[in-house]
C-alpha atoms as a PDB file:
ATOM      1  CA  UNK A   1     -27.409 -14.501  11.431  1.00  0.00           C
ATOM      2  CA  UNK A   2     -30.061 -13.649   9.187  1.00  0.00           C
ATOM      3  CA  UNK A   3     -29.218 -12.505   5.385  1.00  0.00           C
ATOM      4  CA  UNK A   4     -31.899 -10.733   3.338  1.00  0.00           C
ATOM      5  CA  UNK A   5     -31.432  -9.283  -0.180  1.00  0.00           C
ATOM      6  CA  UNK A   6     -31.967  -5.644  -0.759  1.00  0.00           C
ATOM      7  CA  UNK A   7     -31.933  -3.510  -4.427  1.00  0.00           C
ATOM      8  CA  UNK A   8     -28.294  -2.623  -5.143  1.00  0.00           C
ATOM      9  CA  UNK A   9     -29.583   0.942  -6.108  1.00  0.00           C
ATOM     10  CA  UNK A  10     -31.558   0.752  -2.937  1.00  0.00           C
ATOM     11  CA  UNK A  11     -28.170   1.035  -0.459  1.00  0.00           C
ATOM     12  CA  UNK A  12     -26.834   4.615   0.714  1.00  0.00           C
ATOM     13  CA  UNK A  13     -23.112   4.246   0.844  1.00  0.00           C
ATOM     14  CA  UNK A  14     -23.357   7.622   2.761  1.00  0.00           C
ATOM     15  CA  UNK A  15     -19.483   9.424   3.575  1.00  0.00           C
ATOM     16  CA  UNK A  16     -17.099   6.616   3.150  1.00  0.00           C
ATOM     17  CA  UNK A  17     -13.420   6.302   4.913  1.00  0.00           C
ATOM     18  CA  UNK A  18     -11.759   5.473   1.981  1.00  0.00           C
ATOM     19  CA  UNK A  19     -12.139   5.875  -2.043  1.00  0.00           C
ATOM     20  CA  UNK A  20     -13.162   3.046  -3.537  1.00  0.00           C
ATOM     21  CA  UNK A  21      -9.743   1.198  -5.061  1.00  0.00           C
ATOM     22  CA  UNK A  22      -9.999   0.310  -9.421  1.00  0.00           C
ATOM     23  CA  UNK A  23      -8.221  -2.681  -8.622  1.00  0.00           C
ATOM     24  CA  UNK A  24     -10.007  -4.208  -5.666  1.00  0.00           C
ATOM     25  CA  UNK A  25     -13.365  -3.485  -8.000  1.00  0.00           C
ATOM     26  CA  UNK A  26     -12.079  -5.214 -11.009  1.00  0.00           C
ATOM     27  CA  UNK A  27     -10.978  -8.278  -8.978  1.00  0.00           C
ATOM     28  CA  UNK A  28     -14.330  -8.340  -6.844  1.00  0.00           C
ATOM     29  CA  UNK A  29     -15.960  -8.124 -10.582  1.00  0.00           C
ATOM     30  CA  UNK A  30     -14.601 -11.151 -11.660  1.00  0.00           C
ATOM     31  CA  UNK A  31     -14.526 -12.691  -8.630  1.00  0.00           C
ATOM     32  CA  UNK A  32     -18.163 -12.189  -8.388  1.00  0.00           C
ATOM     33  CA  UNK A  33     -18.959 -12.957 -12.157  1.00  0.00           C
ATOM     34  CA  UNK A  34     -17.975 -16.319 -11.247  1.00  0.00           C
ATOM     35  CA  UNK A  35     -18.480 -17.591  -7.830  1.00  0.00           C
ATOM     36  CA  UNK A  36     -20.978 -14.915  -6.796  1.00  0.00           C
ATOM     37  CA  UNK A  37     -21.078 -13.101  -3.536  1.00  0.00           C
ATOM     38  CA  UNK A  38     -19.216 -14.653  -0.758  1.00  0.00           C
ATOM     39  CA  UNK A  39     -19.587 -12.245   1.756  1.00  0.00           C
ATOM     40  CA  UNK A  40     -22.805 -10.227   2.381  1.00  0.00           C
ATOM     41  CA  UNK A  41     -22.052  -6.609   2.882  1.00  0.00           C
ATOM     42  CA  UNK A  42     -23.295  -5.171   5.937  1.00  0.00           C
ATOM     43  CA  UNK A  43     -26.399  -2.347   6.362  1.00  0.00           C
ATOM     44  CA  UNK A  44     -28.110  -0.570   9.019  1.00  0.00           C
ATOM     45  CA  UNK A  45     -31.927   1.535   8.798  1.00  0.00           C
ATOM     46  CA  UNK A  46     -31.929   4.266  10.821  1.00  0.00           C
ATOM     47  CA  UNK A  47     -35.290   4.685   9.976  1.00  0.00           C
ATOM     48  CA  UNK A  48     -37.870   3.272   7.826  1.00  0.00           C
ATOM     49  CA  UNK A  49     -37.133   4.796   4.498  1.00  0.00           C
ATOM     50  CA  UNK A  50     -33.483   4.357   4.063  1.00  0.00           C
ATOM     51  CA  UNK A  51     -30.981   1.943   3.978  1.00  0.00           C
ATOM     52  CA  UNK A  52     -27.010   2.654   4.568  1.00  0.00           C
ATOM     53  CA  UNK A  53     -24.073   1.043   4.066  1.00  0.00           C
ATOM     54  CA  UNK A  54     -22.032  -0.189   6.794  1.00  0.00           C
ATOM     55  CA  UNK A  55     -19.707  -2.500   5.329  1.00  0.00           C
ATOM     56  CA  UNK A  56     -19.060  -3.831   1.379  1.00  0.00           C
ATOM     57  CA  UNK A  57     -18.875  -0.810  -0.493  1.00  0.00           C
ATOM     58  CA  UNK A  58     -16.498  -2.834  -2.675  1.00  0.00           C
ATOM     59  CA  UNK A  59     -19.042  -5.481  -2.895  1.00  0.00           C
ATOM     60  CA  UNK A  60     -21.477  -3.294  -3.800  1.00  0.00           C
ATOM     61  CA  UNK A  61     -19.979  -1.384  -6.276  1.00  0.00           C
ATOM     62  CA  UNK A  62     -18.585  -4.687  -8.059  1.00  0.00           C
ATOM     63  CA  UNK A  63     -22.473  -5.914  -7.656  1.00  0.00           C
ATOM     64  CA  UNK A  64     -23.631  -2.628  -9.699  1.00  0.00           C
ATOM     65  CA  UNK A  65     -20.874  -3.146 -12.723  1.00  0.00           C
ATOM     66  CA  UNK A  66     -22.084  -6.567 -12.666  1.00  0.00           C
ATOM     67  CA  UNK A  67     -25.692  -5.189 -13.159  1.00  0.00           C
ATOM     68  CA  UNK A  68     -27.150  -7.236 -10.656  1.00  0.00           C
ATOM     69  CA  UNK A  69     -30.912  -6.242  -9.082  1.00  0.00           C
ATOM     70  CA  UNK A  70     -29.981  -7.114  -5.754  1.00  0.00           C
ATOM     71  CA  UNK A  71     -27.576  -8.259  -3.290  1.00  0.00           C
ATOM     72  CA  UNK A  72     -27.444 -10.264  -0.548  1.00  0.00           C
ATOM     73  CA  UNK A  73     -27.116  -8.402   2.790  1.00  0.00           C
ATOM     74  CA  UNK A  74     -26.747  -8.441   6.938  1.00  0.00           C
ATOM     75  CA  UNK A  75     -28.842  -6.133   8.510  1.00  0.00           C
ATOM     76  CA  UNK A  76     -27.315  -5.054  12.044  1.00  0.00           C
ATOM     77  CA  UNK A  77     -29.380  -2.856  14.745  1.00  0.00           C
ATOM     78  CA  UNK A  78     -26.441  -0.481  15.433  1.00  0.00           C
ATOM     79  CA  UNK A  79     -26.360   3.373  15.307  1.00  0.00           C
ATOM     80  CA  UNK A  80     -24.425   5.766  13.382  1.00  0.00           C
ATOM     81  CA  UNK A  81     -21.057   5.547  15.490  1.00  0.00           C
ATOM     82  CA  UNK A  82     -21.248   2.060  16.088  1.00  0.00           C
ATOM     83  CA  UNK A  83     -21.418   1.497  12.077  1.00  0.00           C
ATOM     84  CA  UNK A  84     -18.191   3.752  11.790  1.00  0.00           C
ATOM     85  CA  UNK A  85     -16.945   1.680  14.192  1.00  0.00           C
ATOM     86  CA  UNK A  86     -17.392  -1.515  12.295  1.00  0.00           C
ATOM     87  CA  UNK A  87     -16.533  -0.181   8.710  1.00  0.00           C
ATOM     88  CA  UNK A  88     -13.000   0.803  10.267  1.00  0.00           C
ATOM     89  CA  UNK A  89     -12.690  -2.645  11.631  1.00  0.00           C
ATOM     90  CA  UNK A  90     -13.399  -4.362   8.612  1.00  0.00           C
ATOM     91  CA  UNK A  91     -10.993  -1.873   6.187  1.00  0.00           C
ATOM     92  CA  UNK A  92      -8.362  -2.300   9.123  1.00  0.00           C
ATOM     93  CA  UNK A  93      -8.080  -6.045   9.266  1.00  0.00           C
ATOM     94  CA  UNK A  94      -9.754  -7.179   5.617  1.00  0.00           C
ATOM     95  CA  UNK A  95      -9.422  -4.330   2.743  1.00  0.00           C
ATOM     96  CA  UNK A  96      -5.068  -3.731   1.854  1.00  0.00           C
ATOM     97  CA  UNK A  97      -4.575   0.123   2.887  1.00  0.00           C
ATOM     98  CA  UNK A  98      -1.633   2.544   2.383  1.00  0.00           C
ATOM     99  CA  UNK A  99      -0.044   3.564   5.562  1.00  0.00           C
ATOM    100  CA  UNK A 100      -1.666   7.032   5.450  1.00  0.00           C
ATOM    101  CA  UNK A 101      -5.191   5.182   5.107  1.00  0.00           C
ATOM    102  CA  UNK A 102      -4.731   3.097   7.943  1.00  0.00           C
ATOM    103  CA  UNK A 103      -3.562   5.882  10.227  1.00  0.00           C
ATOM    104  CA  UNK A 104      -6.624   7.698   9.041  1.00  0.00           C
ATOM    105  CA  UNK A 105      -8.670   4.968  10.001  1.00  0.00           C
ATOM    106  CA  UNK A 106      -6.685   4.365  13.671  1.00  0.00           C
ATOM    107  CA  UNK A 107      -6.878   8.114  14.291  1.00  0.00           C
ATOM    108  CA  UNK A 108     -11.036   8.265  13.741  1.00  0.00           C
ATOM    109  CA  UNK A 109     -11.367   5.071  15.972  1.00  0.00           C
ATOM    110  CA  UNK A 110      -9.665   7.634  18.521  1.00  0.00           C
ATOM    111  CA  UNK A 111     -11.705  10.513  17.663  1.00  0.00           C
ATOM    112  CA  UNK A 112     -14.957   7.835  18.333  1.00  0.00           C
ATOM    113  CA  UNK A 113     -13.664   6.537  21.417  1.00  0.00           C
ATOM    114  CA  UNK A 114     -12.590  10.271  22.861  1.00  0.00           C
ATOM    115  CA  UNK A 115     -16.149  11.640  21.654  1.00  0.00           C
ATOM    116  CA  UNK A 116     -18.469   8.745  22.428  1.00  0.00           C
ATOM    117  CA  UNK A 117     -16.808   6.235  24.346  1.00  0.00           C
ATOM    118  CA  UNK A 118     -16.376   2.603  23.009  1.00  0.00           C
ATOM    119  CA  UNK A 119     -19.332   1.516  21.138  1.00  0.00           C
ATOM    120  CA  UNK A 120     -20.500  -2.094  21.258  1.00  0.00           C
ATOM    121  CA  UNK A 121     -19.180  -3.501  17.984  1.00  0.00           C
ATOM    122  CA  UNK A 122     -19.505  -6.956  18.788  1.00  0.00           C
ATOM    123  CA  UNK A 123     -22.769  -7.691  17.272  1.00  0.00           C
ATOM    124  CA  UNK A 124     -22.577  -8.849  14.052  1.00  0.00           C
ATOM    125  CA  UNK A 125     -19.017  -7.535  13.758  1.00  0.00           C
ATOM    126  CA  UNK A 126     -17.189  -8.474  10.423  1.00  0.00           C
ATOM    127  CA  UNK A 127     -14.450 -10.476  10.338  1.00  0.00           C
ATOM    128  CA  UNK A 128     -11.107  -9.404  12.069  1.00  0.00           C
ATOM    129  CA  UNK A 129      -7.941 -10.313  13.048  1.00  0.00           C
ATOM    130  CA  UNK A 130      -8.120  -8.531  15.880  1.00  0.00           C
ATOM    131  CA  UNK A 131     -10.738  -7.841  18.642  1.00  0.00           C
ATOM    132  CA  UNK A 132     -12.980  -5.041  19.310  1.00  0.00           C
ATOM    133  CA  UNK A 133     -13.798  -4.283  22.422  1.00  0.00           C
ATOM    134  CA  UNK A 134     -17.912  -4.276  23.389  1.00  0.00           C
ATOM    135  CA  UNK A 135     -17.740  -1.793  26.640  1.00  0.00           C
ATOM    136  CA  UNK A 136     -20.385   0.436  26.935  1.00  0.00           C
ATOM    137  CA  UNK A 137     -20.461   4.612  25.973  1.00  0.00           C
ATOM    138  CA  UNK A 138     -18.573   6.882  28.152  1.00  0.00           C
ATOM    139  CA  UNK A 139     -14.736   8.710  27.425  1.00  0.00           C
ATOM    140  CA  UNK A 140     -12.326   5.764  28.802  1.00  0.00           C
ATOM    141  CA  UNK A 141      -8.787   6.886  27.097  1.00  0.00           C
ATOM    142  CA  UNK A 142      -8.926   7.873  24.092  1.00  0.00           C
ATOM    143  CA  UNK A 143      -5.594   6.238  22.462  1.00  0.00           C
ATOM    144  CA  UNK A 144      -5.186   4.113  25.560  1.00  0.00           C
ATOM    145  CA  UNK A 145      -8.378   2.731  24.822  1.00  0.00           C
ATOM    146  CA  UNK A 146      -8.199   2.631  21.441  1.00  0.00           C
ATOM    147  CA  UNK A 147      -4.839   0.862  21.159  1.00  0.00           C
ATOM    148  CA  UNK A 148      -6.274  -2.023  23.274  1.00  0.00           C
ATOM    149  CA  UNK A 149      -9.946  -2.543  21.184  1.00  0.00           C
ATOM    150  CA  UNK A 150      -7.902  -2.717  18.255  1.00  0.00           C
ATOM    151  CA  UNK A 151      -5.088  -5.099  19.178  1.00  0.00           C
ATOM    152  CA  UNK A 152      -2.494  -2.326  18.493  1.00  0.00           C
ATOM    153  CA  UNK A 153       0.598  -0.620  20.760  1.00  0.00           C
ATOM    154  CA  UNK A 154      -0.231   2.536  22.437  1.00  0.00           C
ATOM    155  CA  UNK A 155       3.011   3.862  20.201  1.00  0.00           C
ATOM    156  CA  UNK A 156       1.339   2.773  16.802  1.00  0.00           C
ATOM    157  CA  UNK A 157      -2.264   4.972  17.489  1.00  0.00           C
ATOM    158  CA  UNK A 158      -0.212   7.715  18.724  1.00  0.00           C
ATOM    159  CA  UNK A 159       1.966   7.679  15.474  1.00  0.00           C
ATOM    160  CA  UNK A 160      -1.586   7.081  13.884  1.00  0.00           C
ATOM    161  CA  UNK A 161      -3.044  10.178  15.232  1.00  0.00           C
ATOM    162  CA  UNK A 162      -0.109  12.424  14.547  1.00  0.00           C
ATOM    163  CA  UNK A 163       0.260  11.096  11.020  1.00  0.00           C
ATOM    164  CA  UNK A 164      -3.525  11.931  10.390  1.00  0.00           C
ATOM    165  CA  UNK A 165      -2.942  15.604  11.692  1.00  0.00           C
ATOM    166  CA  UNK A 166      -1.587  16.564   8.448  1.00  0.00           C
ATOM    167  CA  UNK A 167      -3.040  19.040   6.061  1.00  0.00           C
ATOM    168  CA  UNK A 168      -5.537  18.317   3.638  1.00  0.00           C
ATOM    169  CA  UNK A 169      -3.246  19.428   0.909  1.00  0.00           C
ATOM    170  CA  UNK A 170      -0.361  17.393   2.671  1.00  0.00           C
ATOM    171  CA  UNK A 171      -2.047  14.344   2.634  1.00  0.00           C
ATOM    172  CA  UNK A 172      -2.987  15.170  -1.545  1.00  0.00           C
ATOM    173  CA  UNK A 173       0.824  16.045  -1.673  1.00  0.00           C
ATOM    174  CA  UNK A 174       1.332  12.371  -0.224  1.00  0.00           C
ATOM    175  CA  UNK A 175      -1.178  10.472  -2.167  1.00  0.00           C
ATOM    176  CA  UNK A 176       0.326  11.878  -5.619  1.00  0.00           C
ATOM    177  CA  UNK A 177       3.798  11.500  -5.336  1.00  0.00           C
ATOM    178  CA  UNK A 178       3.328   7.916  -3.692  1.00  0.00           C
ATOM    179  CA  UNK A 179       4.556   8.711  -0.571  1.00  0.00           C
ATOM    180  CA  UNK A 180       1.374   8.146   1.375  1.00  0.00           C
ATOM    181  CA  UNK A 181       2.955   4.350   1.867  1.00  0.00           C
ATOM    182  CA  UNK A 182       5.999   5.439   3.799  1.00  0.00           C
ATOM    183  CA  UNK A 183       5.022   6.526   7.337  1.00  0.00           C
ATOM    184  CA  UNK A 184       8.377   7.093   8.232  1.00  0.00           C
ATOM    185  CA  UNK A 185       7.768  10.150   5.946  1.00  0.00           C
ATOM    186  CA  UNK A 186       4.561  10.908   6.687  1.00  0.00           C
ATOM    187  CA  UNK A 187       5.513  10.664  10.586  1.00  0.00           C
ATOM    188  CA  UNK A 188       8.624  13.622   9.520  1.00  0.00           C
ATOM    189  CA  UNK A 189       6.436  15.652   7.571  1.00  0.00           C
ATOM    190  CA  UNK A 190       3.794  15.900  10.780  1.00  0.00           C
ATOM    191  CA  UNK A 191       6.590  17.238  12.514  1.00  0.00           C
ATOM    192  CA  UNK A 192       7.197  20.152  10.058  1.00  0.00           C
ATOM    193  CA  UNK A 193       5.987  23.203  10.394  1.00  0.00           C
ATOM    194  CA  UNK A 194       4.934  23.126   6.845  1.00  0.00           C
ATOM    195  CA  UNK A 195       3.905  19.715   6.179  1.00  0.00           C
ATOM    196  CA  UNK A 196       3.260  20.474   2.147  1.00  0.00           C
ATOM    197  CA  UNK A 197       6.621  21.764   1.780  1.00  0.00           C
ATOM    198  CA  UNK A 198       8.601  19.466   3.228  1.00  0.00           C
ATOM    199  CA  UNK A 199       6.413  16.416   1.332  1.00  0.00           C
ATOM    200  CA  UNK A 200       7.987  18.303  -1.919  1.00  0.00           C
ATOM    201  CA  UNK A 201      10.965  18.347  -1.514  1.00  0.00           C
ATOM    202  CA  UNK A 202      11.021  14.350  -0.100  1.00  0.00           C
ATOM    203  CA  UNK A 203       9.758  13.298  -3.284  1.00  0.00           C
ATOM    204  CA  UNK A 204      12.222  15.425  -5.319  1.00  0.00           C
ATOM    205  CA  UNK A 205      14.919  14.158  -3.276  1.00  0.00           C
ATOM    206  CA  UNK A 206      14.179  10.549  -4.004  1.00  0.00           C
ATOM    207  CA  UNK A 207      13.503  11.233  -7.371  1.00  0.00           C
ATOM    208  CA  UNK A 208      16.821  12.948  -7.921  1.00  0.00           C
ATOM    209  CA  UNK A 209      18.073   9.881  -5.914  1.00  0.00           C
ATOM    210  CA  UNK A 210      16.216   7.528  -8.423  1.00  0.00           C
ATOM    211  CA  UNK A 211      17.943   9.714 -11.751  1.00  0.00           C
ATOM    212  CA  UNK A 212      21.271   9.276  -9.936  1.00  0.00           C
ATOM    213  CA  UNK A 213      21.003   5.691 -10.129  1.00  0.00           C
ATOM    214  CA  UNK A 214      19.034   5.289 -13.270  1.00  0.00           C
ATOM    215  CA  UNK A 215      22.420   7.247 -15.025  1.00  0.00           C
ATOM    216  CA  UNK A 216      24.822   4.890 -12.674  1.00  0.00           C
ATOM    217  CA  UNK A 217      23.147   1.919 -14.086  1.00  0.00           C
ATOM    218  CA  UNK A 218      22.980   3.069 -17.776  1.00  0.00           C
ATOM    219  CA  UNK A 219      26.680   4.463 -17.611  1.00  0.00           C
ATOM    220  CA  UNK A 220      27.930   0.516 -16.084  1.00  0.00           C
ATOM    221  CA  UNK A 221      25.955  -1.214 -18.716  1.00  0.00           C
ATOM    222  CA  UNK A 222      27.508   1.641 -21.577  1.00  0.00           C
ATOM    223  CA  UNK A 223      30.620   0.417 -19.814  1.00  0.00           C
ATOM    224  CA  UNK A 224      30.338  -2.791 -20.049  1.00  0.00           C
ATOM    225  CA  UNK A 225      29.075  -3.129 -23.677  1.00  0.00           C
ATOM    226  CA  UNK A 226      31.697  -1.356 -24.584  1.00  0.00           C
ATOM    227  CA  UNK A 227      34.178  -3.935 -22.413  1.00  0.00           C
ATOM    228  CA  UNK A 228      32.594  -6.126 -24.601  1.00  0.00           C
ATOM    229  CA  UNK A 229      33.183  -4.631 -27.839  1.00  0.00           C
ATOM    230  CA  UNK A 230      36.596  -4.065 -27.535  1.00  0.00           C
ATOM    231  CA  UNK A 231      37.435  -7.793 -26.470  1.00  0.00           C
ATOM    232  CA  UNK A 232      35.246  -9.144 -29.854  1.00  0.00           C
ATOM    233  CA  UNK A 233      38.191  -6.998 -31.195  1.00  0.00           C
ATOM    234  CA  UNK A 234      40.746  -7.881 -29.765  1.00  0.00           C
ATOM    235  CA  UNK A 235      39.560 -11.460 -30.415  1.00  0.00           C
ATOM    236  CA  UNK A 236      39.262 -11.619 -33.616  1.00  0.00           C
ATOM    237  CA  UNK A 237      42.682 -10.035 -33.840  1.00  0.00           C
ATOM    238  CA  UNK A 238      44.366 -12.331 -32.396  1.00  0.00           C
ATOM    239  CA  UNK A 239      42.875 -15.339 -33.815  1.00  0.00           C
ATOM    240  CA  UNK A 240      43.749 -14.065 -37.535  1.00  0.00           C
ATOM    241  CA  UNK A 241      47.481 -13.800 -36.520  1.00  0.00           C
ATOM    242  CA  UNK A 242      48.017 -16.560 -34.189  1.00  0.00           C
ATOM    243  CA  UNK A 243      48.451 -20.112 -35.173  1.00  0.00           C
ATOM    244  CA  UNK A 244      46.038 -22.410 -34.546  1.00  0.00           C
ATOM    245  CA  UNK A 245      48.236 -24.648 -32.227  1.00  0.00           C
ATOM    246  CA  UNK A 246      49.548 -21.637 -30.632  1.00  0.00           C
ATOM    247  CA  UNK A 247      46.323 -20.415 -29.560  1.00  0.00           C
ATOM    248  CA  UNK A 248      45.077 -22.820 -26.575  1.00  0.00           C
ATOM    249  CA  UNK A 249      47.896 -21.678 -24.963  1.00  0.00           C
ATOM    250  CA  UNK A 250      47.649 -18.011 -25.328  1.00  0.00           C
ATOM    251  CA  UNK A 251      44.179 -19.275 -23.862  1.00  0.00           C
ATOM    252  CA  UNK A 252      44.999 -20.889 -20.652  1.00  0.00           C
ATOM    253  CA  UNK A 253      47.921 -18.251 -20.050  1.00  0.00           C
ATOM    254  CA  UNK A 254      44.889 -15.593 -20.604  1.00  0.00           C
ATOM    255  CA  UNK A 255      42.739 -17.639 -18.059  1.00  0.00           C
ATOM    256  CA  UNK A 256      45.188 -17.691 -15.538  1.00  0.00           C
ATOM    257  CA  UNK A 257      45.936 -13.889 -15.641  1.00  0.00           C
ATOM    258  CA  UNK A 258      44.651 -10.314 -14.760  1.00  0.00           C
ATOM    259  CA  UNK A 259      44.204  -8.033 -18.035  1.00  0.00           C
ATOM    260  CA  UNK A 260      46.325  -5.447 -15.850  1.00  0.00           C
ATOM    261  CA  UNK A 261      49.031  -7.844 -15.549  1.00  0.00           C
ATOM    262  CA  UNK A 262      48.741  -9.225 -19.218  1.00  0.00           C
ATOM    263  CA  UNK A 263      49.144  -5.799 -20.627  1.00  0.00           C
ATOM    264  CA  UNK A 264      52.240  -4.301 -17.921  1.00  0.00           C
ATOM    265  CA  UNK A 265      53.707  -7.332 -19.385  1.00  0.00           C
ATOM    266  CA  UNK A 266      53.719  -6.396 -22.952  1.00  0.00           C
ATOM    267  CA  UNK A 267      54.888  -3.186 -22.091  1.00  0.00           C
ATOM    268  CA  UNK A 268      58.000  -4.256 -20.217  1.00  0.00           C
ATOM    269  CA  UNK A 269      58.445  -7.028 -22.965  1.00  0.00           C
ATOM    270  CA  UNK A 270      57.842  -4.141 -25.668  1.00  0.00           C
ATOM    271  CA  UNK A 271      60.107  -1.287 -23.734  1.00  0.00           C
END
């Protein structure tokens, strides 16, 4: 596989599935500053006077903070579906996505399959931990077929697709409030008939939840220091009034004994 080097201003990232991520850029930075570019990222020309970007918008963006004239690339003879196709595959199985990402990125590989059929992806594919299928255009199943190019159960792109149905403002709702990594949530909230509301009121139910236990675990630490206070006290009282040769005994009786017990004792004793 040939790799050629093209002007980092030169490259078209075009629509991409995914924002880039701060921290995946910063590490790629000073990955790059160091070792250089391990991985070419992956074009396509659909004519003479562009070229897009199919895979390594990470890469490419780290290569512009770096300042760098150009960048090393693979150049692969695919269309425009066949290079969604292979920038889902790489995000899927090489970049670290929230659940509502990657059900985002199932639900479009069902979308391409139900519009176009299954593109050949095989050719220069990028690396993955799962394979793609390379069968020809033509509708063949939508999730069905989907499920089985990507490695996945039926059950998962279904849940995919459903989770992806949500709103626009949902899925904003999601990505704010951090829930866009639980698709048990996500999954509930697709099942709502208003998907923004019922986002809401998840996240102020588990942040209620998290108060309630933030006061739980400040009250048992109050508690405890003040457990702790109150024995220094006690401590020190008893040491000024007991004799010295007295006192590893009072010790060992106080080891072998319950505080409860200890003080229904004195009470009986002072009664």
């Amino acid at each position: 596989m040939k790799i050629e080097q093209v002007f980092v201003d030169g490259v078209d990232v075009g629509e991409r599935l995914r924002p880039l991520n701060e921290a995946a850029v910063q590490s790629l930075v000073e990955s790059m500053g160091r070792l250089g570019l391990l991985q070419p990222i992956t074009v396509y020309t659909p004519d003479n006077n562009r070229i897009i970007l199919v895979a390594g918008y990470h890469r490419l963006e780290a290569a512009r903070r770096l300042e760098w004239d150009e960048i090393d690339c693979i150049f692969v003879n695919a269309d425009e579906i066949e290079c969604q196709l292979r920038e889902i595959a790489e995000n899927l199985h090489r970049a670290e996505l929230t659940a509502l990402e990657r059900d985002e990125h199932i639900a479009k590989w069902v979308e391409l399959v139900r519009c176009y059929g299954a593109a050949d992806a095989a050719k220069n594919k990028p690396v993955q931990s799962a394979p793609v299928s390379t069968g020809g255009r033509g509708n063949k199943g939508g999730i069905n077929e989907a499920s089985r190019q990507l490695g996945i159960e039926g059950t998962d792109a279904k849940r995919a697709v459903k989770v992806a149905s949500l709103s626009d403002e949902a899925k904003k709702v999601a990505r704010d409030t951090g829930l866009d990594d639980n698709r048990s949530v996500l999954l509930a909230a697709a099942k709502q008939p208003d998907d923004v509301t019922y986002l809401r009121a998840e996240h102020a139910r588990r942040e209620a939840e998290r108060q309630r236990k933030e006061v739980e675990k400040l009250n048992s630490n109050t508690d405890r220091v003040i457990a702790l206070t109150a024995a220094e006290q006690f401590a020190r009282w008893l040491v000024e009034r007991t004799d010295a040769g007295e006192l590893s005994t009072i010790i060992s009786w106080l080891e072998g004994t319950k505080p409860r017990d200890v003080i229904a004792a004195m009470r009986r004793a002072a009664a």
